[in-house]
C-alpha atoms as a PDB file:
ATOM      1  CA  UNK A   1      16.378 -64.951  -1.327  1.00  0.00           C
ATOM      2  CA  UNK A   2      17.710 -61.982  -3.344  1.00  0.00           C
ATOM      3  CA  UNK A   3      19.786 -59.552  -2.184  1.00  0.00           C
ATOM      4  CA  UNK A   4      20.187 -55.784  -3.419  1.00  0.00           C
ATOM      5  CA  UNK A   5      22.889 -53.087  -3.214  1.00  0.00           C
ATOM      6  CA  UNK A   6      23.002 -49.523  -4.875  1.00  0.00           C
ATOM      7  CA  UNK A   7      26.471 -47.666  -4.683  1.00  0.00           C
ATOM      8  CA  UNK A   8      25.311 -44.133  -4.145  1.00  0.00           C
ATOM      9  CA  UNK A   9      28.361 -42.042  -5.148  1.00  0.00           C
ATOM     10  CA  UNK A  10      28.547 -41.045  -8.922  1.00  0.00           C
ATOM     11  CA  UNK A  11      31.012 -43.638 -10.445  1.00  0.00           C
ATOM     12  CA  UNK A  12      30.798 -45.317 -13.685  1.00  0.00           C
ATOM     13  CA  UNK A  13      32.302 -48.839 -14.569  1.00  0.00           C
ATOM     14  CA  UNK A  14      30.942 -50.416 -11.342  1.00  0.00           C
ATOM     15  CA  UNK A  15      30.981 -54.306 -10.726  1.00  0.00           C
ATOM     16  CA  UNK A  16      30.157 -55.509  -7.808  1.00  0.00           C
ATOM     17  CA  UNK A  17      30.158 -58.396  -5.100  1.00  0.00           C
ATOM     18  CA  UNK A  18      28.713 -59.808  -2.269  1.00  0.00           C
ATOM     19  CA  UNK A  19      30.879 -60.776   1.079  1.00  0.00           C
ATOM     20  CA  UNK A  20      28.873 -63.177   2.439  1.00  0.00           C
ATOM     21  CA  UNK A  21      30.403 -64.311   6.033  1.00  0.00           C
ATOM     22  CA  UNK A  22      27.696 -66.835   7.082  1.00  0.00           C
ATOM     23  CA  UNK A  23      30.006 -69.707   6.525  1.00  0.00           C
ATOM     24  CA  UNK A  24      33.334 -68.762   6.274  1.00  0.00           C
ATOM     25  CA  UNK A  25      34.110 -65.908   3.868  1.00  0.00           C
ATOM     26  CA  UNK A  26      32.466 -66.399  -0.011  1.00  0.00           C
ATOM     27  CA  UNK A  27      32.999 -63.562  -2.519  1.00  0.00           C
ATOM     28  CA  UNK A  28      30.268 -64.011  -5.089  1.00  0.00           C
ATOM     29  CA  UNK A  29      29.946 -61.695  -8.587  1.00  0.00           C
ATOM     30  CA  UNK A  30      26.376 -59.697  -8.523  1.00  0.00           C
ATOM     31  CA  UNK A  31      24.006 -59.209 -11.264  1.00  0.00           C
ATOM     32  CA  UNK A  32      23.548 -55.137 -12.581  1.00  0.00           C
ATOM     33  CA  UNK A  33      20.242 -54.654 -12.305  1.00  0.00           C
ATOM     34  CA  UNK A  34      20.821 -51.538 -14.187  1.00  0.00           C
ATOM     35  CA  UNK A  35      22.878 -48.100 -13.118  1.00  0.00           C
ATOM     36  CA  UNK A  36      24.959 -48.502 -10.071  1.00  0.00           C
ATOM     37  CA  UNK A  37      22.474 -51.180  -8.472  1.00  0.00           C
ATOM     38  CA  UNK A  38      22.956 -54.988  -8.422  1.00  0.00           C
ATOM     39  CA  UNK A  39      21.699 -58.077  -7.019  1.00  0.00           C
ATOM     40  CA  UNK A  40      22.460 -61.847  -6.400  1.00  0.00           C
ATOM     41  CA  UNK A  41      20.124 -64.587  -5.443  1.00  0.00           C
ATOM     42  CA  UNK A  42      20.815 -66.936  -2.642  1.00  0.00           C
ATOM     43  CA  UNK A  43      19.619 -70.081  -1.999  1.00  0.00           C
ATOM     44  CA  UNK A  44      19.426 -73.386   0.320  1.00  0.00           C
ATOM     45  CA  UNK A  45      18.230 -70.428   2.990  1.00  0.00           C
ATOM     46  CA  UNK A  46      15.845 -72.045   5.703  1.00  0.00           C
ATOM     47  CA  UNK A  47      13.884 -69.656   7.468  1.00  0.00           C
ATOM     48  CA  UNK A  48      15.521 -68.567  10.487  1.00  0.00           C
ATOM     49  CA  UNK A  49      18.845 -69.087   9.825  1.00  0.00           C
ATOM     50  CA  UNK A  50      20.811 -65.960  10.032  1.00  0.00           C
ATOM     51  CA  UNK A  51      23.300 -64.614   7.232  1.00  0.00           C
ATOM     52  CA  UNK A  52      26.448 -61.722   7.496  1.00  0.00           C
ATOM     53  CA  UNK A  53      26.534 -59.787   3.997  1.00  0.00           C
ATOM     54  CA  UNK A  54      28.708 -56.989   2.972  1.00  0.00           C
ATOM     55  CA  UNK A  55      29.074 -55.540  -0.653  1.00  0.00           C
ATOM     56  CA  UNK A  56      32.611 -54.946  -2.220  1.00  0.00           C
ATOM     57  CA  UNK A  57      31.730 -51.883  -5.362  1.00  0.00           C
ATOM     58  CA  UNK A  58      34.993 -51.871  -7.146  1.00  0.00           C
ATOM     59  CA  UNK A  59      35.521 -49.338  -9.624  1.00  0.00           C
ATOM     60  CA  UNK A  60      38.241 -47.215 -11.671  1.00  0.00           C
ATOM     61  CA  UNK A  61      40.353 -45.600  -9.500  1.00  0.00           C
ATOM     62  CA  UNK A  62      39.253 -47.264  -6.333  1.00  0.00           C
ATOM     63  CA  UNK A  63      36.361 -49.416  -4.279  1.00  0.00           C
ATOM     64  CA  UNK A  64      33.636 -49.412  -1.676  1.00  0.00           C
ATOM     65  CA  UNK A  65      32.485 -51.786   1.057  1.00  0.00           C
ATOM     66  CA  UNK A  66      29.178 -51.727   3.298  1.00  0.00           C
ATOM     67  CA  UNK A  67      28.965 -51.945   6.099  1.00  0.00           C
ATOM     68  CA  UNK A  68      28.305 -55.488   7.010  1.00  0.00           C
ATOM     69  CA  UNK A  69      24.375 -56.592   7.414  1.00  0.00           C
ATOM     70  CA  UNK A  70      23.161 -59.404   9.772  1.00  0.00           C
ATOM     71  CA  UNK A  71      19.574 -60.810   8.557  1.00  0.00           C
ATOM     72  CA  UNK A  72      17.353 -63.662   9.648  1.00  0.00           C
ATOM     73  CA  UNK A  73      15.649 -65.561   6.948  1.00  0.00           C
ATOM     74  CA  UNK A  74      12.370 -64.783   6.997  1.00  0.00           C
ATOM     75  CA  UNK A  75      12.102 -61.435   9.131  1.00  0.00           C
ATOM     76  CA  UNK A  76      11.581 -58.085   7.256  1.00  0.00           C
ATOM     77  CA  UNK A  77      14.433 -56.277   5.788  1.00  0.00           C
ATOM     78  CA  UNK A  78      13.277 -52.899   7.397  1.00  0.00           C
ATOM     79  CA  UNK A  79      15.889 -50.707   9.312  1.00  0.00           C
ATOM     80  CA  UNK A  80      18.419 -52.923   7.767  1.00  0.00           C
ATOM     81  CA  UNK A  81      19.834 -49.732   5.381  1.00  0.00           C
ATOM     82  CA  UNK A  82      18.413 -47.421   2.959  1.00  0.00           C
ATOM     83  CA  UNK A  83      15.035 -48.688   2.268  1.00  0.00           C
ATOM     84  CA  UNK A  84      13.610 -45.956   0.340  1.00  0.00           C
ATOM     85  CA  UNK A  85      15.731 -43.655  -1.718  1.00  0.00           C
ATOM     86  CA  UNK A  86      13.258 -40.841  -1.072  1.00  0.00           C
ATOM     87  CA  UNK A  87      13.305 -40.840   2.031  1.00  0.00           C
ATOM     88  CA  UNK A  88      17.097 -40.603   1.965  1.00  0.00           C
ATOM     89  CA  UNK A  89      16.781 -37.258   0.028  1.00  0.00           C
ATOM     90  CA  UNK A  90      13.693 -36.826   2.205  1.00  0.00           C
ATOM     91  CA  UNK A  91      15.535 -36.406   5.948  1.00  0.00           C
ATOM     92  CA  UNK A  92      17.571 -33.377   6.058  1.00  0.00           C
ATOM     93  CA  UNK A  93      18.133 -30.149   3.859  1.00  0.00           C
ATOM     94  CA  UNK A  94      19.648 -27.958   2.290  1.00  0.00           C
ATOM     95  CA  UNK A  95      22.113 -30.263   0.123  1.00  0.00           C
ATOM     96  CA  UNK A  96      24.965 -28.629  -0.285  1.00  0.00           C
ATOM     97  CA  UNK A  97      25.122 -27.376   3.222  1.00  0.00           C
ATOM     98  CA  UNK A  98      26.451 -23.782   4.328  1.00  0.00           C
ATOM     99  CA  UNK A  99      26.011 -23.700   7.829  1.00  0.00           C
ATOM    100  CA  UNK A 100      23.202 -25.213   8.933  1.00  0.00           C
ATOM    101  CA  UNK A 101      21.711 -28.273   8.493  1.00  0.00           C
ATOM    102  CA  UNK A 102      17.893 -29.227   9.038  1.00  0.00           C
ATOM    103  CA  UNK A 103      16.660 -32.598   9.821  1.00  0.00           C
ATOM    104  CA  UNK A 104      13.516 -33.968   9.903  1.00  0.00           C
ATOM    105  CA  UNK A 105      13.301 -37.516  11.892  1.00  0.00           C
ATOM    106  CA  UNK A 106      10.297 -39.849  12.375  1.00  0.00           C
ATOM    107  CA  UNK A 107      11.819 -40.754  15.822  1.00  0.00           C
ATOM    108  CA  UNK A 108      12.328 -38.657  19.144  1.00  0.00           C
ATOM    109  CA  UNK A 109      15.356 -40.465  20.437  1.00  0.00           C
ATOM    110  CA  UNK A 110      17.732 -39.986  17.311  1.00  0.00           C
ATOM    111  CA  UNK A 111      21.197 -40.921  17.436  1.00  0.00           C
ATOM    112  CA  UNK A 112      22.800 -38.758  14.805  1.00  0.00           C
ATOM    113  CA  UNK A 113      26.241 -39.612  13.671  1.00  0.00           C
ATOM    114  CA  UNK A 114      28.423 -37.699  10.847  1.00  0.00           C
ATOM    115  CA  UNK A 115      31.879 -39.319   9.324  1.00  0.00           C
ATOM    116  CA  UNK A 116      34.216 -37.208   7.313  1.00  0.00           C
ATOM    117  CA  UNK A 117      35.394 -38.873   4.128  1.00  0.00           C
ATOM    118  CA  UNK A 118      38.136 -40.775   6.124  1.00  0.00           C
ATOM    119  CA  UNK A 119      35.727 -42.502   8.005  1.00  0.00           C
ATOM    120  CA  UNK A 120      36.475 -40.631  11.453  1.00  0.00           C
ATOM    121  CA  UNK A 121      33.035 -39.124  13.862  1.00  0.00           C
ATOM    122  CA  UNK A 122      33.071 -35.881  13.320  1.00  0.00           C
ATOM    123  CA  UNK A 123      29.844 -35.433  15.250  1.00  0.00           C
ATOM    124  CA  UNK A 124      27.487 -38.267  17.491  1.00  0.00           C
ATOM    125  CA  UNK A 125      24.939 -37.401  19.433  1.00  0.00           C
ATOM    126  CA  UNK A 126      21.109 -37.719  20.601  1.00  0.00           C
ATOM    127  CA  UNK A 127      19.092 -35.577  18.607  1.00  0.00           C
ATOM    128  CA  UNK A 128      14.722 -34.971  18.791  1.00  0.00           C
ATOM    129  CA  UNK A 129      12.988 -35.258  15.201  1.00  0.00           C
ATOM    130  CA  UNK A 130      13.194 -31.977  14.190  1.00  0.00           C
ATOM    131  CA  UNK A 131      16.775 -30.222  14.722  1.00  0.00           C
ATOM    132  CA  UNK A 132      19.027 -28.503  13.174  1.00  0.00           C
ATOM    133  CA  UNK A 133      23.195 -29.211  12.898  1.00  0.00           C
ATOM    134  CA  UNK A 134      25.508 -26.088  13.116  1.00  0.00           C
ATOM    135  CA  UNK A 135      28.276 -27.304  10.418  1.00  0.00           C
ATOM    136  CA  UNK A 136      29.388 -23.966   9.331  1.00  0.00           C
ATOM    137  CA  UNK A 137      32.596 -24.577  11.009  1.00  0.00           C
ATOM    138  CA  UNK A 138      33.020 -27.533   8.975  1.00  0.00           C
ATOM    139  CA  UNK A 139      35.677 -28.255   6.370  1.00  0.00           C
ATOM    140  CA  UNK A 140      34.583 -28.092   2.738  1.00  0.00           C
ATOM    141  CA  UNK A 141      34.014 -31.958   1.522  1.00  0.00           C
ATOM    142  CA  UNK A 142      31.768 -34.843   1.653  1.00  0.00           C
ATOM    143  CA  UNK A 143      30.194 -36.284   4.536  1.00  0.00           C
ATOM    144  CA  UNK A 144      28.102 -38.816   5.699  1.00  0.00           C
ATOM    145  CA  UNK A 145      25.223 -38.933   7.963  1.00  0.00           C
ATOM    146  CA  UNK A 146      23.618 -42.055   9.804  1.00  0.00           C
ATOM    147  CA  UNK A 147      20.253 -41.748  11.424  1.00  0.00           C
ATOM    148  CA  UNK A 148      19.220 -44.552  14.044  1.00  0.00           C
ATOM    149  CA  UNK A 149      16.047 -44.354  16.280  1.00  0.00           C
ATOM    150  CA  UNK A 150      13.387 -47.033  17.076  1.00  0.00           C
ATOM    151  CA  UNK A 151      11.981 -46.830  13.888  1.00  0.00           C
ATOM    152  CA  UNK A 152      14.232 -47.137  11.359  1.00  0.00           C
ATOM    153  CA  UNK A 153      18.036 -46.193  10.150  1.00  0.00           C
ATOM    154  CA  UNK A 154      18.808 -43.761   7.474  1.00  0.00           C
ATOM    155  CA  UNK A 155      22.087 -43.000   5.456  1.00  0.00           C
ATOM    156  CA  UNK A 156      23.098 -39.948   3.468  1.00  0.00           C
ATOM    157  CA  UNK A 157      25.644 -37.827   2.413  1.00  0.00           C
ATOM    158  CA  UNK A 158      25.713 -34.563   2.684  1.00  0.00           C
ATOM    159  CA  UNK A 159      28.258 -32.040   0.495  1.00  0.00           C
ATOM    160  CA  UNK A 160      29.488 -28.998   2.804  1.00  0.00           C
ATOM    161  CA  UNK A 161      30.174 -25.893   0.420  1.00  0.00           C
END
């Protein structure tokens, strides 16, 4: 089974690891598979058995880690992050933001949540496909959006100016 991450945010120097928590805690070195993506292959995986992954980007000046993932051998990996990088660039508009920002959802039930750059809800609610966000009163920074519905679940980030 292989197993993919891609560290979004514009750093260079990137190495990266898996956290897999299936048995215990492993740390395991990834593969780049060119740019900021990278990939491992694991194996001795029966179908049905279930695996906990998380991916540690370290970098100069700092690191990143996912969120952590459960999958079951053998299902499909749909909804379980960013499937489709379009898609992420794709869902809501403009980027940089001013005041208002547009989405555009394939679900009607949405549940819309926005972290600041600390990590802290700075917005989490219910939202139908198409909306709009009012974020004018918004400190200047990064942010990150986080789209779940029935469908599928979509992550972003979204400058404000």
């Amino acid at each position: 089974m292989n197993i993919g991450f891609e560290l979004l945010d514009a750093q260079t120097g990137v190495i990266a690891y898996l956290w897999n928590y299936t048995s215990g805690f492993a740390e395991t070195s990834m593969t780049n598979a060119g740019g900021r993506k990278f990939t491992v292959k694991l194996t001795g995986k029966t179908q049905g058995s279930v695996i906990q992954v998380a991916c540690k980007f370290a970098y100069a000046g700092g690191m990143s880690v996912t969120k952590t993932f459960t999958y079951t051998v053998g299902n499909s990996c749909l909804g379980t992050g960013v499937e489709n990088r379009q898609e992420i660039e794709d869902f809501f508009f403009p980027n940089p933001v001013q005041n208002l920002l547009h989405l555009q959802l394939n679900g009607d039930k949405n549940r819309v949540v926005i972290l600041d750059l600390m990590g802290r809800k700075v917005f989490d609610k219910l939202l139908p496909s198409v909306t709009s966000i009012d974020m004018g009163n918004y400190e200047k920074g990064i942010y990150f959006i986080r789209v779940e519905n029935s469908q599928s679940i979509l992550n972003g980030k979204v400058i404000k100016k």
